[in-house]
C-alpha atoms as a PDB file:
ATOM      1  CA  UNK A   1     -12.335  -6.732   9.587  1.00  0.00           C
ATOM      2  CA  UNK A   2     -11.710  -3.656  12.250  1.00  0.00           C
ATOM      3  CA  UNK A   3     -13.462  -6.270  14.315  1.00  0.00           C
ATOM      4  CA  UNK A   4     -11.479  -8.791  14.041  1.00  0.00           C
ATOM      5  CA  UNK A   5      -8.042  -6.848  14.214  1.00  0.00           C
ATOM      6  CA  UNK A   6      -9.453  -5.762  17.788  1.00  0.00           C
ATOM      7  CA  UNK A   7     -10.115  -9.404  18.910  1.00  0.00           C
ATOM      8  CA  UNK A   8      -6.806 -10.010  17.653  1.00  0.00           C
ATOM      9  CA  UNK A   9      -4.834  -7.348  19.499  1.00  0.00           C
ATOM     10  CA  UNK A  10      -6.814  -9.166  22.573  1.00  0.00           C
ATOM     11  CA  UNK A  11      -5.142 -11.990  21.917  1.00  0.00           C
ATOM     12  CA  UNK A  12      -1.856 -10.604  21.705  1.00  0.00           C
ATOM     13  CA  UNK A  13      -0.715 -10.751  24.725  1.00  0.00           C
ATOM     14  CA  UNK A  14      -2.703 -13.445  26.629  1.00  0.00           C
ATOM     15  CA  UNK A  15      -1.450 -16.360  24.010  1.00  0.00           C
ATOM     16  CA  UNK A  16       2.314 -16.400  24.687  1.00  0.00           C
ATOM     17  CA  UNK A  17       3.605 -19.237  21.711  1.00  0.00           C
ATOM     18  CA  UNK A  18       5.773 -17.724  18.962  1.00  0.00           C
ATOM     19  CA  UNK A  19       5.908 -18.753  15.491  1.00  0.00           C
ATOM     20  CA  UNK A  20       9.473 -17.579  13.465  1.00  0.00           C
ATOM     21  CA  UNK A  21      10.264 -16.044  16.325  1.00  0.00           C
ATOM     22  CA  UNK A  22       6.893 -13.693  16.436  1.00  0.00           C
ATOM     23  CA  UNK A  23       4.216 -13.831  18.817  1.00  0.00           C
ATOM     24  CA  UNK A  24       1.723 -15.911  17.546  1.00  0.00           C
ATOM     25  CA  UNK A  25      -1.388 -13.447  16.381  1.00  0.00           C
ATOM     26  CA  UNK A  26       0.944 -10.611  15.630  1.00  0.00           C
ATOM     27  CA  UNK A  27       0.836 -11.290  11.387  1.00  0.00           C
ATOM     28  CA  UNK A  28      -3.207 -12.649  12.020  1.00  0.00           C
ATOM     29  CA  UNK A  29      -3.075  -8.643  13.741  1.00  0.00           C
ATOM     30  CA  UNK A  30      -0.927  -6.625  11.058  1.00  0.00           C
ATOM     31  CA  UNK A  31      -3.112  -8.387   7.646  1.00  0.00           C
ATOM     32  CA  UNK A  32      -6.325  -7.270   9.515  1.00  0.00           C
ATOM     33  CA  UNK A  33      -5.171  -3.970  10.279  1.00  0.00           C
ATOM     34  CA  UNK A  34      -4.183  -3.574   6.513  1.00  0.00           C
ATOM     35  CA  UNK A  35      -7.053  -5.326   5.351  1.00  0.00           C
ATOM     36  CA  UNK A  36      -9.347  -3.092   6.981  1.00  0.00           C
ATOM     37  CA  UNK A  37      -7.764   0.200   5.595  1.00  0.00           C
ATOM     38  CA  UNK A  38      -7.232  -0.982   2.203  1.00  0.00           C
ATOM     39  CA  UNK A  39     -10.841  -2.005   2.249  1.00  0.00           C
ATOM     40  CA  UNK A  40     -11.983   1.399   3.813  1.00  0.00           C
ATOM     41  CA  UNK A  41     -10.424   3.459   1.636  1.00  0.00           C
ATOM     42  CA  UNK A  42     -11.624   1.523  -1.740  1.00  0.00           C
ATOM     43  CA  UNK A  43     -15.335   1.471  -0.307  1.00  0.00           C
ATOM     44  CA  UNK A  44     -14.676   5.566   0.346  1.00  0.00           C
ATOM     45  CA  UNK A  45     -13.597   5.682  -3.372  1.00  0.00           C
ATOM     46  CA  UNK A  46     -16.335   3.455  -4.670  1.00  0.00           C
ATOM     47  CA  UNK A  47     -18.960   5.997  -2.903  1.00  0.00           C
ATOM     48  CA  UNK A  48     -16.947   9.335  -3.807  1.00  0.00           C
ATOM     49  CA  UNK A  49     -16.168   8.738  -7.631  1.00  0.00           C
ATOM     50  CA  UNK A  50     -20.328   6.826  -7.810  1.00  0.00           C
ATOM     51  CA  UNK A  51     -18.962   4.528 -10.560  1.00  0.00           C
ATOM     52  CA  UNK A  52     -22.237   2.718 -12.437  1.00  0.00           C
ATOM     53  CA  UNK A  53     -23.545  -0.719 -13.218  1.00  0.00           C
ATOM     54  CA  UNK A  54     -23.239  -3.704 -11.262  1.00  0.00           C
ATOM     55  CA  UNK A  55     -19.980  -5.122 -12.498  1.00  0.00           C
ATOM     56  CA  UNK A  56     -18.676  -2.294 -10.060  1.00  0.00           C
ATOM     57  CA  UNK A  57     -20.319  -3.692  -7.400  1.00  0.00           C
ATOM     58  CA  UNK A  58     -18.710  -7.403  -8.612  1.00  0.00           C
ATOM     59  CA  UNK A  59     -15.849  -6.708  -8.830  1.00  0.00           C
ATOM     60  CA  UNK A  60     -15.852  -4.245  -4.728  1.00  0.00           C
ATOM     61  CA  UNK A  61     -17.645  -8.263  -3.639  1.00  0.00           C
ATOM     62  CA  UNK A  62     -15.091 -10.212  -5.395  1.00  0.00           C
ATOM     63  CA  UNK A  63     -12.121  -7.704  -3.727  1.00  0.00           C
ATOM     64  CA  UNK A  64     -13.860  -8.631  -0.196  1.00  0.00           C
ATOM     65  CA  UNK A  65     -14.486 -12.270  -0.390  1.00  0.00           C
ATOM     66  CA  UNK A  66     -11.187 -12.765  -1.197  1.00  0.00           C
ATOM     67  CA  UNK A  67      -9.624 -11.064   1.639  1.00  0.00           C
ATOM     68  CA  UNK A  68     -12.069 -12.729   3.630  1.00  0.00           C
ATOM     69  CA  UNK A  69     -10.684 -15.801   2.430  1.00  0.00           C
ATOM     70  CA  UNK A  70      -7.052 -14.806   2.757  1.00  0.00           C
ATOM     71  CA  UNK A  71      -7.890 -13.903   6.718  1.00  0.00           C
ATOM     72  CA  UNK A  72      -9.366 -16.934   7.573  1.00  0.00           C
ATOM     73  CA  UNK A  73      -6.224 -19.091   6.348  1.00  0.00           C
ATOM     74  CA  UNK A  74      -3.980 -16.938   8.266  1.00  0.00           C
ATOM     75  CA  UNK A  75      -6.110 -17.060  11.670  1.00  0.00           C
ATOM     76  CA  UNK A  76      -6.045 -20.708  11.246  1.00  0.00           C
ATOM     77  CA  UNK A  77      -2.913 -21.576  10.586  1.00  0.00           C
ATOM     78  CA  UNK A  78      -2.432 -18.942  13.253  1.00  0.00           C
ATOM     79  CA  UNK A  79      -4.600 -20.929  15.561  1.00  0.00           C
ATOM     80  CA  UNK A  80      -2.764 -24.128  14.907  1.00  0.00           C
ATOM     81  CA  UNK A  81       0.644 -22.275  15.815  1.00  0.00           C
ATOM     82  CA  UNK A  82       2.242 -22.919  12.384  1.00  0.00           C
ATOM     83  CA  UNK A  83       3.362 -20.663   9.848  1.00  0.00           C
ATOM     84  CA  UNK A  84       0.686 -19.307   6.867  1.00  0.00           C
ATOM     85  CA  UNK A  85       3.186 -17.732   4.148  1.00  0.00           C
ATOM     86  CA  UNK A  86       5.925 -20.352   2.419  1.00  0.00           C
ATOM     87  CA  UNK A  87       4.664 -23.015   5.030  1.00  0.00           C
ATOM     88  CA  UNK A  88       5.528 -26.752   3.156  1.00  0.00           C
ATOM     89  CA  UNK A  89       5.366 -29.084   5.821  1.00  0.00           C
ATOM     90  CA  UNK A  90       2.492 -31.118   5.031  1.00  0.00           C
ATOM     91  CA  UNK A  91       0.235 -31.609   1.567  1.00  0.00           C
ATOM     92  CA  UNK A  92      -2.400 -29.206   3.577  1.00  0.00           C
ATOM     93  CA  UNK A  93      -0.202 -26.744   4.540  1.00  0.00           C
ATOM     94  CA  UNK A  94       0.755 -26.820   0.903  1.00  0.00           C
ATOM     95  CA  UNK A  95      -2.938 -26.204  -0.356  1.00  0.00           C
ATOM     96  CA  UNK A  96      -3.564 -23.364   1.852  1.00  0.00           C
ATOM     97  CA  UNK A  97      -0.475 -21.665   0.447  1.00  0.00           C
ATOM     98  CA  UNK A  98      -1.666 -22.038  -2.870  1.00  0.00           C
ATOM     99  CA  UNK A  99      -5.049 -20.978  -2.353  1.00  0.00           C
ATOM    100  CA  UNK A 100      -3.690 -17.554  -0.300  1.00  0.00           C
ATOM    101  CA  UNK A 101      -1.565 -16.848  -3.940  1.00  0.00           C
ATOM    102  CA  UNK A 102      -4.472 -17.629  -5.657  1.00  0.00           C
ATOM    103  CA  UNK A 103      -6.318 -15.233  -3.781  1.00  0.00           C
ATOM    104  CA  UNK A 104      -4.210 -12.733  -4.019  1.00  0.00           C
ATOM    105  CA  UNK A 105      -4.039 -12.613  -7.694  1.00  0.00           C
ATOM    106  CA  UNK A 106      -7.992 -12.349  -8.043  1.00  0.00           C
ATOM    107  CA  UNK A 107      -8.111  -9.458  -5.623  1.00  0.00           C
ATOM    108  CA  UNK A 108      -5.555  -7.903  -7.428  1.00  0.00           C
ATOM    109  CA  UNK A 109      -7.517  -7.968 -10.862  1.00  0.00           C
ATOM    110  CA  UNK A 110     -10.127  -7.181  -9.364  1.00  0.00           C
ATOM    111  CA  UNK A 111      -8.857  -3.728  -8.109  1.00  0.00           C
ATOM    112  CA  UNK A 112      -6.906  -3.464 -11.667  1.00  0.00           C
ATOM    113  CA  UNK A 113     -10.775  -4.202 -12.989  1.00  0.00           C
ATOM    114  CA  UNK A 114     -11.948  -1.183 -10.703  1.00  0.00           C
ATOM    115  CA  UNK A 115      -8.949   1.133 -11.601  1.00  0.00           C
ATOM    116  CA  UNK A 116      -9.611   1.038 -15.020  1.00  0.00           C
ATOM    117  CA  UNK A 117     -13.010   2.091 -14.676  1.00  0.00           C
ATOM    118  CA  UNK A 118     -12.092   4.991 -12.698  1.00  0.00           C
ATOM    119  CA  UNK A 119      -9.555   6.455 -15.605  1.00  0.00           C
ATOM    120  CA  UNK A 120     -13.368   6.816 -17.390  1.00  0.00           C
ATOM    121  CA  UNK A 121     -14.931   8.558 -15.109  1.00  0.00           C
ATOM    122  CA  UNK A 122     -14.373  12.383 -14.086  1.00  0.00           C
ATOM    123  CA  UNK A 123     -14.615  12.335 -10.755  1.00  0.00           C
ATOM    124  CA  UNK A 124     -16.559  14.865  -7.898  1.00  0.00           C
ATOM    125  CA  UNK A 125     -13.195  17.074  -8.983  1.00  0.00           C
ATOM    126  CA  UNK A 126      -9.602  16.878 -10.674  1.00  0.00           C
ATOM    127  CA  UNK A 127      -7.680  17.051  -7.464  1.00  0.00           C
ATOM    128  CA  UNK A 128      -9.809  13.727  -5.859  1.00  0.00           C
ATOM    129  CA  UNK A 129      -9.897  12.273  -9.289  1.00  0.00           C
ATOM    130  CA  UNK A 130      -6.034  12.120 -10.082  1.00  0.00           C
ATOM    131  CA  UNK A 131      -5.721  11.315  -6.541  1.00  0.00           C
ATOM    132  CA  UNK A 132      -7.893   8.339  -6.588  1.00  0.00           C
ATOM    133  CA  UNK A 133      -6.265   7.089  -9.625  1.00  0.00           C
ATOM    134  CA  UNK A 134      -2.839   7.645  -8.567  1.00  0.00           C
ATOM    135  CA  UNK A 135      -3.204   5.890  -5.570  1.00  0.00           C
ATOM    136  CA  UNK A 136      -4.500   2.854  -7.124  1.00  0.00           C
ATOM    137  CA  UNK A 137      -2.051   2.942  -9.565  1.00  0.00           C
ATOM    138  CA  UNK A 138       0.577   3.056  -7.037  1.00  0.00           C
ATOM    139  CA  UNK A 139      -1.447   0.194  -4.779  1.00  0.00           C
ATOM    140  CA  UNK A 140      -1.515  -2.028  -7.535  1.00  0.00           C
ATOM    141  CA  UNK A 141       2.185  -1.385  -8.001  1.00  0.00           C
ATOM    142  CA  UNK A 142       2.012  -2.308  -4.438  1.00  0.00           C
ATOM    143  CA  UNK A 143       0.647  -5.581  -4.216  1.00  0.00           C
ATOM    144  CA  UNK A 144       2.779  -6.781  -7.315  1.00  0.00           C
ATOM    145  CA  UNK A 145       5.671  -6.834  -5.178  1.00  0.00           C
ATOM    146  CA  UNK A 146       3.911  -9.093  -2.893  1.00  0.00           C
ATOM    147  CA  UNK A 147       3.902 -11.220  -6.475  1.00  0.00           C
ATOM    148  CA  UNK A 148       7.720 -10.899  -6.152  1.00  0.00           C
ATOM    149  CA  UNK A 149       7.909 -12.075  -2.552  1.00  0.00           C
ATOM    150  CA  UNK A 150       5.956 -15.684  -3.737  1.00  0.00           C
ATOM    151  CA  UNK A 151       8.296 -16.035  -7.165  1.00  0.00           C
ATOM    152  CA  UNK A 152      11.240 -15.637  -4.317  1.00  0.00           C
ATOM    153  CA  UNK A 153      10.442 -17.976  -1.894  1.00  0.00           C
ATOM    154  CA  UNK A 154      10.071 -15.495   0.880  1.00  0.00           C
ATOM    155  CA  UNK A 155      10.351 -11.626   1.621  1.00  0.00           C
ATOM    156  CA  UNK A 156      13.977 -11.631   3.035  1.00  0.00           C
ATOM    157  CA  UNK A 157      17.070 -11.144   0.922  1.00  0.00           C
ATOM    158  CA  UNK A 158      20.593 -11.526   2.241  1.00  0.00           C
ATOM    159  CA  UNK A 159      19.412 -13.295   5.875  1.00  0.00           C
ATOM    160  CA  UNK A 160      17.675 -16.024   7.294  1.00  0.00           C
ATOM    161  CA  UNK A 161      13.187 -15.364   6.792  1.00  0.00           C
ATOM    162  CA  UNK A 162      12.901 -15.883  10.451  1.00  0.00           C
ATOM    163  CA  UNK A 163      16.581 -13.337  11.176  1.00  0.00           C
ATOM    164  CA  UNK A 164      15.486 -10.437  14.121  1.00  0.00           C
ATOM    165  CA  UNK A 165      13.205  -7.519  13.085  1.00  0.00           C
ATOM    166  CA  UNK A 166      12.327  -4.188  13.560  1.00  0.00           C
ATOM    167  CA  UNK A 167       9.214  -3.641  16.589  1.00  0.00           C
ATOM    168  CA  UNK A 168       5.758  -4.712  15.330  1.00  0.00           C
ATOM    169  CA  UNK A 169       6.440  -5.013  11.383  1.00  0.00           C
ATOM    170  CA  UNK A 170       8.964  -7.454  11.484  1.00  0.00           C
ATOM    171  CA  UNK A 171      11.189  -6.283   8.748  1.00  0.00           C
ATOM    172  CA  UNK A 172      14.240  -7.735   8.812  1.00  0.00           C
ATOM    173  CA  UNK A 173      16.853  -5.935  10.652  1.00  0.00           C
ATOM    174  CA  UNK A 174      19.781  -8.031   8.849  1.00  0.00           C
ATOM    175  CA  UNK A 175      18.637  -8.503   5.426  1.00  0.00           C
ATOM    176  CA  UNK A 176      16.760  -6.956   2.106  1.00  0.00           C
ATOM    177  CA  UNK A 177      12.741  -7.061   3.133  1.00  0.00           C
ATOM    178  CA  UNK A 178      10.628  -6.902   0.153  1.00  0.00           C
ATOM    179  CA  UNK A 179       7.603  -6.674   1.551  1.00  0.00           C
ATOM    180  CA  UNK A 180       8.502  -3.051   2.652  1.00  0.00           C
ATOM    181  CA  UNK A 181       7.651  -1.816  -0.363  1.00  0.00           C
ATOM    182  CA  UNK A 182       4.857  -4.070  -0.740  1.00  0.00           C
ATOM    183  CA  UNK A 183       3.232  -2.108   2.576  1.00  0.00           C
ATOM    184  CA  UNK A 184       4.290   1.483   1.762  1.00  0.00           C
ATOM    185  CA  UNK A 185       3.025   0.924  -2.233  1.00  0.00           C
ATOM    186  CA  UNK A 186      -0.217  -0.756  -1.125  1.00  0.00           C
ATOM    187  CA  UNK A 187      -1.367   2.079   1.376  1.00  0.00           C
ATOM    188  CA  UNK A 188      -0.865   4.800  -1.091  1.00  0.00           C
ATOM    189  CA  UNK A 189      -4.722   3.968  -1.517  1.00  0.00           C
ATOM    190  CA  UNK A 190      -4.978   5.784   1.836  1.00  0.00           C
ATOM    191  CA  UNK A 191      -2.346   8.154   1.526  1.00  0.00           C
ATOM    192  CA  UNK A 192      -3.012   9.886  -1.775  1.00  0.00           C
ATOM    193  CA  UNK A 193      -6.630  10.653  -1.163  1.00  0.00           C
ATOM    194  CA  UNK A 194      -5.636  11.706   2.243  1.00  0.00           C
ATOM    195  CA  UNK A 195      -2.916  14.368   0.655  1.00  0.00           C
ATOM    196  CA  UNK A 196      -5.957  15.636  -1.749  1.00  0.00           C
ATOM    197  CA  UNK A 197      -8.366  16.018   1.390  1.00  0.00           C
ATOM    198  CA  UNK A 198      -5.778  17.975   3.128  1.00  0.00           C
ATOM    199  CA  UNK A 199      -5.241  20.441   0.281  1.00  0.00           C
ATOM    200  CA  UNK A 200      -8.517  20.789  -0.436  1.00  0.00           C
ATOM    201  CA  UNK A 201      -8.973  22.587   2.903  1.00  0.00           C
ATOM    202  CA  UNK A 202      -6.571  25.220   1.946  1.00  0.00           C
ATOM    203  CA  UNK A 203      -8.199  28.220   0.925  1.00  0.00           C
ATOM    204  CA  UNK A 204      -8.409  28.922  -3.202  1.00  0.00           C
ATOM    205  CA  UNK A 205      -6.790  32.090  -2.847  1.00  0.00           C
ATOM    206  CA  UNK A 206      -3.468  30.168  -1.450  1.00  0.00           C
ATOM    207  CA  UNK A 207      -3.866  26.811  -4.065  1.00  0.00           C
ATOM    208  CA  UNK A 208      -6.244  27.087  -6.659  1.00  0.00           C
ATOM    209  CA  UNK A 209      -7.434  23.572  -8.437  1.00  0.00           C
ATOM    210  CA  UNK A 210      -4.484  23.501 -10.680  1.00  0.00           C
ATOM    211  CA  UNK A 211      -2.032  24.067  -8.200  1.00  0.00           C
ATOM    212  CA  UNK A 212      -3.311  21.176  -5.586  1.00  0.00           C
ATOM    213  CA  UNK A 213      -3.904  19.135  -8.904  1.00  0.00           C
ATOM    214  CA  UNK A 214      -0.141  19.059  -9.797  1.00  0.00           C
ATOM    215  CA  UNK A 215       0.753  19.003  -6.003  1.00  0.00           C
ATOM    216  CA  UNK A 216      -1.213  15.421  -6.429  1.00  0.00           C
ATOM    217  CA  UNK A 217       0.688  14.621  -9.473  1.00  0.00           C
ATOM    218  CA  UNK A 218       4.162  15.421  -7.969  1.00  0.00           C
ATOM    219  CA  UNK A 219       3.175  13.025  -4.418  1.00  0.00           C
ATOM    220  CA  UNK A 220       2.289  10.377  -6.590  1.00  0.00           C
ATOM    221  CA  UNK A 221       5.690  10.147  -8.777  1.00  0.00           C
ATOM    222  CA  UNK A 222       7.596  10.799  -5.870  1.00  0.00           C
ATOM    223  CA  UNK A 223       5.658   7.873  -3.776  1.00  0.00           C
ATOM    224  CA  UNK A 224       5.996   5.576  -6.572  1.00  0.00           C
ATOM    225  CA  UNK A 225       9.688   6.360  -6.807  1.00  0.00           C
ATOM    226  CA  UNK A 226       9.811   5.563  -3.064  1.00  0.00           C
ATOM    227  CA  UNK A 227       8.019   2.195  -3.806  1.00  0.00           C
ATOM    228  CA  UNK A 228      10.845   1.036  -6.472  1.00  0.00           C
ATOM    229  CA  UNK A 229      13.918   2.541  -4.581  1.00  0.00           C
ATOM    230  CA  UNK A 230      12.382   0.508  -1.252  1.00  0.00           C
ATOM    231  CA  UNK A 231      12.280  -2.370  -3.374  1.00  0.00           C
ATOM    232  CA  UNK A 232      15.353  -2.073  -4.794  1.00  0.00           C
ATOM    233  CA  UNK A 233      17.036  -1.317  -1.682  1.00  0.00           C
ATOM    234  CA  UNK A 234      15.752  -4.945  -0.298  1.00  0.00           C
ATOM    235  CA  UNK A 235      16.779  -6.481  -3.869  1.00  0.00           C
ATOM    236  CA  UNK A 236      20.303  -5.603  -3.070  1.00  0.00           C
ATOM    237  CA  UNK A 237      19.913  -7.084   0.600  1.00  0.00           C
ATOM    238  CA  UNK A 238      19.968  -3.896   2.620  1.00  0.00           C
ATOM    239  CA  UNK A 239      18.505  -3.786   5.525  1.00  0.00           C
ATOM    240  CA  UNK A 240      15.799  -0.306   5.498  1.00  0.00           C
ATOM    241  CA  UNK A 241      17.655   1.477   8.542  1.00  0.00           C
ATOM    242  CA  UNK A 242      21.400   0.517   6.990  1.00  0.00           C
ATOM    243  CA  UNK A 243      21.189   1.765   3.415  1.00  0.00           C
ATOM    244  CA  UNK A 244      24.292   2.157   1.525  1.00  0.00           C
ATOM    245  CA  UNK A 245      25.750   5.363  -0.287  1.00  0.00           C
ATOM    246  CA  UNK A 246      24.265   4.557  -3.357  1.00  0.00           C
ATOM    247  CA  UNK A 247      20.665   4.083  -2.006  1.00  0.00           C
ATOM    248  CA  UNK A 248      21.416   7.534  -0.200  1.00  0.00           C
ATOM    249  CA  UNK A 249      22.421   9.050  -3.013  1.00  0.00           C
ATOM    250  CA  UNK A 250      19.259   7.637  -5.070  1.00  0.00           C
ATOM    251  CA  UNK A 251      17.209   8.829  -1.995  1.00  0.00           C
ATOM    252  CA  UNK A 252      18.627  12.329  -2.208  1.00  0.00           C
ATOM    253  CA  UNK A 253      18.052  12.227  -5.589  1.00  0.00           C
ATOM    254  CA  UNK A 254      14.212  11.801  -5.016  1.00  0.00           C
ATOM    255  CA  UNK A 255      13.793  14.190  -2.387  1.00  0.00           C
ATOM    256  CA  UNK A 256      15.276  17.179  -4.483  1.00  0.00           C
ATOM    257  CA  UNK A 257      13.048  15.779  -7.392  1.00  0.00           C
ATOM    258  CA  UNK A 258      10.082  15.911  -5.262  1.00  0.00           C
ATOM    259  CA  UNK A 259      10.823  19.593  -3.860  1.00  0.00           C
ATOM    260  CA  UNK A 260      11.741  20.791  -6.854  1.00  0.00           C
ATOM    261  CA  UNK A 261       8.371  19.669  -8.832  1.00  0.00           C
ATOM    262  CA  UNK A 262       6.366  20.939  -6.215  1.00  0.00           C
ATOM    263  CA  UNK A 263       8.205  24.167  -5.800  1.00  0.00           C
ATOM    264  CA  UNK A 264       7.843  24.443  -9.844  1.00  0.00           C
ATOM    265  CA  UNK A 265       3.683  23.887  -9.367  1.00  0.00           C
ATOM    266  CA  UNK A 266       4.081  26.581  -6.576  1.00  0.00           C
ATOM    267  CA  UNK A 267       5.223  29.077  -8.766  1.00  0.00           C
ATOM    268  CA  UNK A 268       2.783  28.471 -11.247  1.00  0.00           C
ATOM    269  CA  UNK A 269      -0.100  29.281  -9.025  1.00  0.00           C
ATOM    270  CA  UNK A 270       2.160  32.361  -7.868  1.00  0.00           C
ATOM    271  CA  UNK A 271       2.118  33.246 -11.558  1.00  0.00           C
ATOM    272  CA  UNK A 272      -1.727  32.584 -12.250  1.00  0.00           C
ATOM    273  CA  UNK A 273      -2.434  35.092  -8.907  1.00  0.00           C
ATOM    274  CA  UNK A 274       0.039  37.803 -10.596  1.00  0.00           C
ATOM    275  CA  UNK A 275      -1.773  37.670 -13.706  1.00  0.00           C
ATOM    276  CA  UNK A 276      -5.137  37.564 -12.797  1.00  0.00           C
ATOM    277  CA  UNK A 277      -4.550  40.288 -10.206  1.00  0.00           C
ATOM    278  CA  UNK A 278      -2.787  42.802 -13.024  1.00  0.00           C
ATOM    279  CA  UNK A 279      -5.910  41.906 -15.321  1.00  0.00           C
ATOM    280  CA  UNK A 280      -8.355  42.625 -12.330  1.00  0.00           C
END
């Protein structure tokens, strides 16, 4: 998939047609680039947490073919300069669409299939383990929005699909775009473990487990919280860089909540030193 994301960013510029007012290979480009980090991070997580049997295995091939699948509609409808998502201008058209939704929904049972197996297993350690889980938790959460987006009839709210966007995403610039949450609650899969590999390189006697473990636990309620209030915010037809008073307010709202949970796990460790150190 990394291959084919740099093929397509070859393309880019040397194919100059424009479909909804985007160059051509540009959503071919941004699916591939997603693709391939949603698929990197799940194989890293496959390897790291070792889950058994071969319905593991099914279910990391099932996840792949049907991305695989989803690409090669939208390089080809890409390749015939038409639309892939909502496109109903002929019977084929139609199919494709279908199929792409129908995809979708298999490759997101398939990662609910793999999440649930991870809740069994303990992990290498608590602060990978809760940060595995959260972030497919939070990816699943993710890629339900993208459910939304097909039950709506398309990702803007408040505007026309094809009104102008913001450099390289897209998102509308005018209007409610759902599928910002869909991206930002779909790469918590990369994000989460990310967060637990950084604090694991901080040295025990500055975080020990428990500390880096709620640190986890407090990134992952405030990035879900971030997925819904995105969402919301698009629901209501705001535009990401024009929120209202009320979003700012909720946004506020989860900033303090997030500083104040992790300055409350902070402490805690603070605590734990104290009290080891007078028993010492």
């Amino acid at each position: 998939m990394a291959g084919l994301a740099a093929v397509l960013a070859v393309l880019l510029p040397l194919d100059g047609r424009v479909v909804m007012g985007a160059p051509v290979w540009l959503k071919p480009l941004k699916f591939a680039l997603s693709i391939s980090l949603y698929a990197a991070a799940l194989s890293w997580m496959l390897a790291r947490m070792d889950l058994p049997g071969r319905s593991a295995q099914r279910s990391g091939w099932v996840i792949s073919v049907a991305a695989a699948v989803e690409m090669v509609i939208i390089v080809g409808q890409a390749a015939r300069g038409v639309r892939s998502h909502f496109n109903d201008s002929t019977a084929f058209d139609i199919a494709l669409f279908a199929l792409m939704g129908a995809t979708i929904v298999v490759l997101w049972l398939a990662t609910l299939s793999i999440a649930l197996r991870f809740l069994r297993r303990p992990g290498p350690d608590p602060v990978t383990a809760r940060a595995v889980r959260s972030g497919i938790a939070v990816s699943l959460l993710g890629m339900a929005v993208g459910f939304m987006i097909v039950g709506a009839g398309g990702h803007v709210v408040g505007a026309l699909e094809d009104s102008p966007g913001l450099a390289f995403v897209g998102w509308s610039s005018l209007g409610g775009d759902l599928r910002i949450g869909h991206f930002v609650g779909m790469h918590a899969l990369q994000v989460l473990p990310l967060l637990a590999a950084a604090l694991t390189a901080v040295p025990r006697r500055l975080l020990d487990d428990g500390a880096r473990t709620g640190l986890i636990g407090v990134a992952a309620a405030g990035y879900t919280a971030t997925t819904l209030l995105l969402t919301w915010q698009a629901l209501r037809g705001q535009p990401l860089l024009a929120p209202d008073t009320t979003t700012l307010a909720a946004a506020g709202l989860l900033v303090a909540g997030v500083a104040a949970g992790a300055a409350a796990v902070l402490a805690g460790t603070r605590r734990r030193a104290t009290a080891a150190h007078a028993i010492a």
